[in-house]
C-alpha atoms as a PDB file:
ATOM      1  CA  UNK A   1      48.051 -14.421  -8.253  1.00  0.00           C
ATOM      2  CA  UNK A   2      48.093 -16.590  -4.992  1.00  0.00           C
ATOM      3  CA  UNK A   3      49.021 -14.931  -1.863  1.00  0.00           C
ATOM      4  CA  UNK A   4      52.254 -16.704  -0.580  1.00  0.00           C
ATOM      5  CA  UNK A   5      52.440 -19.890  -2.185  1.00  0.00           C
ATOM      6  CA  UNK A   6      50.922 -22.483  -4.692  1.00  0.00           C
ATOM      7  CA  UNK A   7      47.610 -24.565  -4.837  1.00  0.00           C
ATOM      8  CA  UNK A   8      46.837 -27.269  -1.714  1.00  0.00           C
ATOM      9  CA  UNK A   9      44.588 -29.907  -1.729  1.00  0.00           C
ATOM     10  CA  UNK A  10      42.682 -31.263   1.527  1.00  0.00           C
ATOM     11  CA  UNK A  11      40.863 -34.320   1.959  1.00  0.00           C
ATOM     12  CA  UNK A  12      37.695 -34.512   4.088  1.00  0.00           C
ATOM     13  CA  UNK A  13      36.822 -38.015   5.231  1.00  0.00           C
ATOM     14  CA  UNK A  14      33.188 -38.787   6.073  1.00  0.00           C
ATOM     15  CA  UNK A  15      33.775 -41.976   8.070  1.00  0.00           C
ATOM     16  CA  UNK A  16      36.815 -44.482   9.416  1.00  0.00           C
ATOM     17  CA  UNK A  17      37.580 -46.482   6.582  1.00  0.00           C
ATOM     18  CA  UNK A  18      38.084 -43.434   4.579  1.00  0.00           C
ATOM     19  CA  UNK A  19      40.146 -41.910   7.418  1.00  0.00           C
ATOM     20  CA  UNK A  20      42.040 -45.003   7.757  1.00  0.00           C
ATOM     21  CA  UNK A  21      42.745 -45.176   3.449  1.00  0.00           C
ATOM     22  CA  UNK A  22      43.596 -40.942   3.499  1.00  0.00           C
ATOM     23  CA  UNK A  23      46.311 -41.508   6.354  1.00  0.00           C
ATOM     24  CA  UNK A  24      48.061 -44.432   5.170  1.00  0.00           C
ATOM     25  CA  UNK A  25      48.474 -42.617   1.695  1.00  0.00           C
ATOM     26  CA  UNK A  26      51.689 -42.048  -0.454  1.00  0.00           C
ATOM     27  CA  UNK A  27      53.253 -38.433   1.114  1.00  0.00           C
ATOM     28  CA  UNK A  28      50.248 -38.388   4.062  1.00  0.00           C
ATOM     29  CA  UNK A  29      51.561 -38.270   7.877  1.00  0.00           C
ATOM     30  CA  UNK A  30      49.891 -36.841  11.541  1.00  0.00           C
ATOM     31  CA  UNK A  31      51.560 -33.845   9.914  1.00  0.00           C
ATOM     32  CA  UNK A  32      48.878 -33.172   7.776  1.00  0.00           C
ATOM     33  CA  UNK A  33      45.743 -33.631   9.790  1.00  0.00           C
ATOM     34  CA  UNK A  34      44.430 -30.403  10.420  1.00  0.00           C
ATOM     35  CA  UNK A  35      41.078 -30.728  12.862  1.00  0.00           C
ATOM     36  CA  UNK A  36      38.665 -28.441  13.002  1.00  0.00           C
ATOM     37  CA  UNK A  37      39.844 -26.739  10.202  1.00  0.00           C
ATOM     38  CA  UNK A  38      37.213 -23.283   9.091  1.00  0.00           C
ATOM     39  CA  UNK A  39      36.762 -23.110   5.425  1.00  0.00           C
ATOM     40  CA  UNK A  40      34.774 -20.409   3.248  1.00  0.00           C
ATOM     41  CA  UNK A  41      32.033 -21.736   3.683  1.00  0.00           C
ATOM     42  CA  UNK A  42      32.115 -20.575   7.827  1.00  0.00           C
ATOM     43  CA  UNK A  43      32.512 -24.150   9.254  1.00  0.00           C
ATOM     44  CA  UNK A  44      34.948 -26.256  10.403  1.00  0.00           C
ATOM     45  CA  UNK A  45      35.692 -29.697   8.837  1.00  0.00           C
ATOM     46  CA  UNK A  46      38.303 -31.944   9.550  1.00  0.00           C
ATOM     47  CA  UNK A  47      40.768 -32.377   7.135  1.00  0.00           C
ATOM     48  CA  UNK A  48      44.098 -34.141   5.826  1.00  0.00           C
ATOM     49  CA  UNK A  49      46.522 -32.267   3.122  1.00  0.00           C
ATOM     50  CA  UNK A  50      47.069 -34.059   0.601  1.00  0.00           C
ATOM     51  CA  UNK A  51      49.691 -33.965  -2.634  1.00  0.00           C
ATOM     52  CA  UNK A  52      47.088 -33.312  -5.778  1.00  0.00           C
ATOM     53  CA  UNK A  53      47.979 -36.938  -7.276  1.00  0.00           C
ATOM     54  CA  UNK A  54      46.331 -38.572  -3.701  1.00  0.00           C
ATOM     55  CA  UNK A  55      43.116 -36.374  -3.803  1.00  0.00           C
ATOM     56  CA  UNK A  56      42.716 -37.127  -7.932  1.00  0.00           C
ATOM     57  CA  UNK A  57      43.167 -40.403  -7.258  1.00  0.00           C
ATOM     58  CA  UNK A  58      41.209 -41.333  -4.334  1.00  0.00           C
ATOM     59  CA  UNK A  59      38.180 -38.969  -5.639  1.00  0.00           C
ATOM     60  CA  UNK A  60      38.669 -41.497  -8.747  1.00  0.00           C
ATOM     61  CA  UNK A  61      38.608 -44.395  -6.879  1.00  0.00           C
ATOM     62  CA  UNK A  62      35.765 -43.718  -4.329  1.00  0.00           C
ATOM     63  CA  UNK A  63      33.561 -45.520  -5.602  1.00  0.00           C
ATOM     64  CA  UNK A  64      35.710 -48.271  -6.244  1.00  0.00           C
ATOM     65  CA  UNK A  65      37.505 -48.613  -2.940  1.00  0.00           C
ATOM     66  CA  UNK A  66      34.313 -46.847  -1.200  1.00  0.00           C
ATOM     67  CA  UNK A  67      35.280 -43.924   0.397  1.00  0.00           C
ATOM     68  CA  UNK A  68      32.972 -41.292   1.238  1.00  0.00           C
ATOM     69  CA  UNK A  69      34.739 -37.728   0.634  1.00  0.00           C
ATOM     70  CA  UNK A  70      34.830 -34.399   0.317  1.00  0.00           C
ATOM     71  CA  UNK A  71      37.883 -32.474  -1.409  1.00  0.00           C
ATOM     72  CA  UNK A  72      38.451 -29.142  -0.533  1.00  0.00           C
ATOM     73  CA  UNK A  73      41.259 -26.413  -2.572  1.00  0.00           C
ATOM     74  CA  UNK A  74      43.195 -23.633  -1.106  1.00  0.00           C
ATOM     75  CA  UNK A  75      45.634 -21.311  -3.226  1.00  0.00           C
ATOM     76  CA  UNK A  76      47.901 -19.831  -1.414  1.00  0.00           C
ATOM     77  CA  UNK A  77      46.897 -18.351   2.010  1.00  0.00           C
ATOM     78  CA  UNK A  78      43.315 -18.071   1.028  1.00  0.00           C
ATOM     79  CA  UNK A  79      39.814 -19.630   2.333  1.00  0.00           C
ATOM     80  CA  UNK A  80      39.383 -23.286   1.621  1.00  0.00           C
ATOM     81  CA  UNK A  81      36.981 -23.857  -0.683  1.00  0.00           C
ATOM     82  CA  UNK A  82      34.480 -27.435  -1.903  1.00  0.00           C
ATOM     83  CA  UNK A  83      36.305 -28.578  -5.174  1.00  0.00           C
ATOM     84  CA  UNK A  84      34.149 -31.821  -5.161  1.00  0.00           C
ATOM     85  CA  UNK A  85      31.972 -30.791  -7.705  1.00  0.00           C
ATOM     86  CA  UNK A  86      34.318 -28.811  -9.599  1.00  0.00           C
ATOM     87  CA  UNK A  87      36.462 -31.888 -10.107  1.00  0.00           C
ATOM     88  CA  UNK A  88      33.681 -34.239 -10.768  1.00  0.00           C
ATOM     89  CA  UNK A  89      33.062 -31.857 -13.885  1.00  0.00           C
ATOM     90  CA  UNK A  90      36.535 -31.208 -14.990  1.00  0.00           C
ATOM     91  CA  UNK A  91      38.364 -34.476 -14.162  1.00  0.00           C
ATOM     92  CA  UNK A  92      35.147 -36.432 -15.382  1.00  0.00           C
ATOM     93  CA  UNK A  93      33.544 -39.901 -14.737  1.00  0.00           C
ATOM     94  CA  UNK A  94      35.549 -42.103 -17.278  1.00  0.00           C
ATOM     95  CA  UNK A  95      32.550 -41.504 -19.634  1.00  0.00           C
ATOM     96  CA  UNK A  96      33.255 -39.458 -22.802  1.00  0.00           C
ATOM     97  CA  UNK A  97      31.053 -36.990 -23.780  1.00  0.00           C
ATOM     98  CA  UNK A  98      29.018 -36.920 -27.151  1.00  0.00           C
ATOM     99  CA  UNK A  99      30.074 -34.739 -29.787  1.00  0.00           C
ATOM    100  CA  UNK A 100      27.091 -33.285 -32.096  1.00  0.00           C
ATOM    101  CA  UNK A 101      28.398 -33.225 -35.467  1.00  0.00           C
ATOM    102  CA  UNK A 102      27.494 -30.669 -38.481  1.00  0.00           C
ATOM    103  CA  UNK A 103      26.893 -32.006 -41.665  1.00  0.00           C
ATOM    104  CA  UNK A 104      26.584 -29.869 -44.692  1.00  0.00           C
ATOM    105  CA  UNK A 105      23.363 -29.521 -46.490  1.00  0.00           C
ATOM    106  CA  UNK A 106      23.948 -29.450 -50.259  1.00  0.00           C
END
């Protein structure tokens, strides 16, 4: 159950050109820069919300467009937590896993 609202997604750049590509993003304005920002993890970071297509995509793309991010998750009013690693696993690297299949000894 989230405490007063739904999921966010943040953006943490970790130099210009990444600052420059998060701000000039679909649904991204001054609005959403929030500086010096504390998260769970007792520091502050700064960060830009972002609508969950713009942080899938750009965490997609980083390497591609090189951008050098972190993404961070909040639901509802809660602490802001470090999704990067949680979405490299879930959302995956464009590479498919292996399956291990049985085969029936007769």
């Amino acid at each position: 159950m989230t405490k007063g609202g739904g999921f966010k997604w943040y953006l943490e750049p970790k130099n210009s050109h990444t600052n420059e590509v998060i701000s000039k993003s679909p649904g991204v304005s001054e609005e959403n820069c929030h500086i010096g920002k504390v998260c769970a993890d007792e520091e502050s970071h700064n960060l830009w919300e972002v609508p969950s297509g713009v942080a899938f995509m750009l965490h997609r793309s980083r390497s591609d467009m090189k951008l050098k991010l972190r993404v961070w998750g909040q639901e509802g009013n809660g602490k802001i937590y470090d999704k990067t690693r949680w979405l490299s696993k879930e959302k995956g690297t464009g590479k498919k896993k292996k399956r291990r299949h049985s085969h029936a000894k007769f």
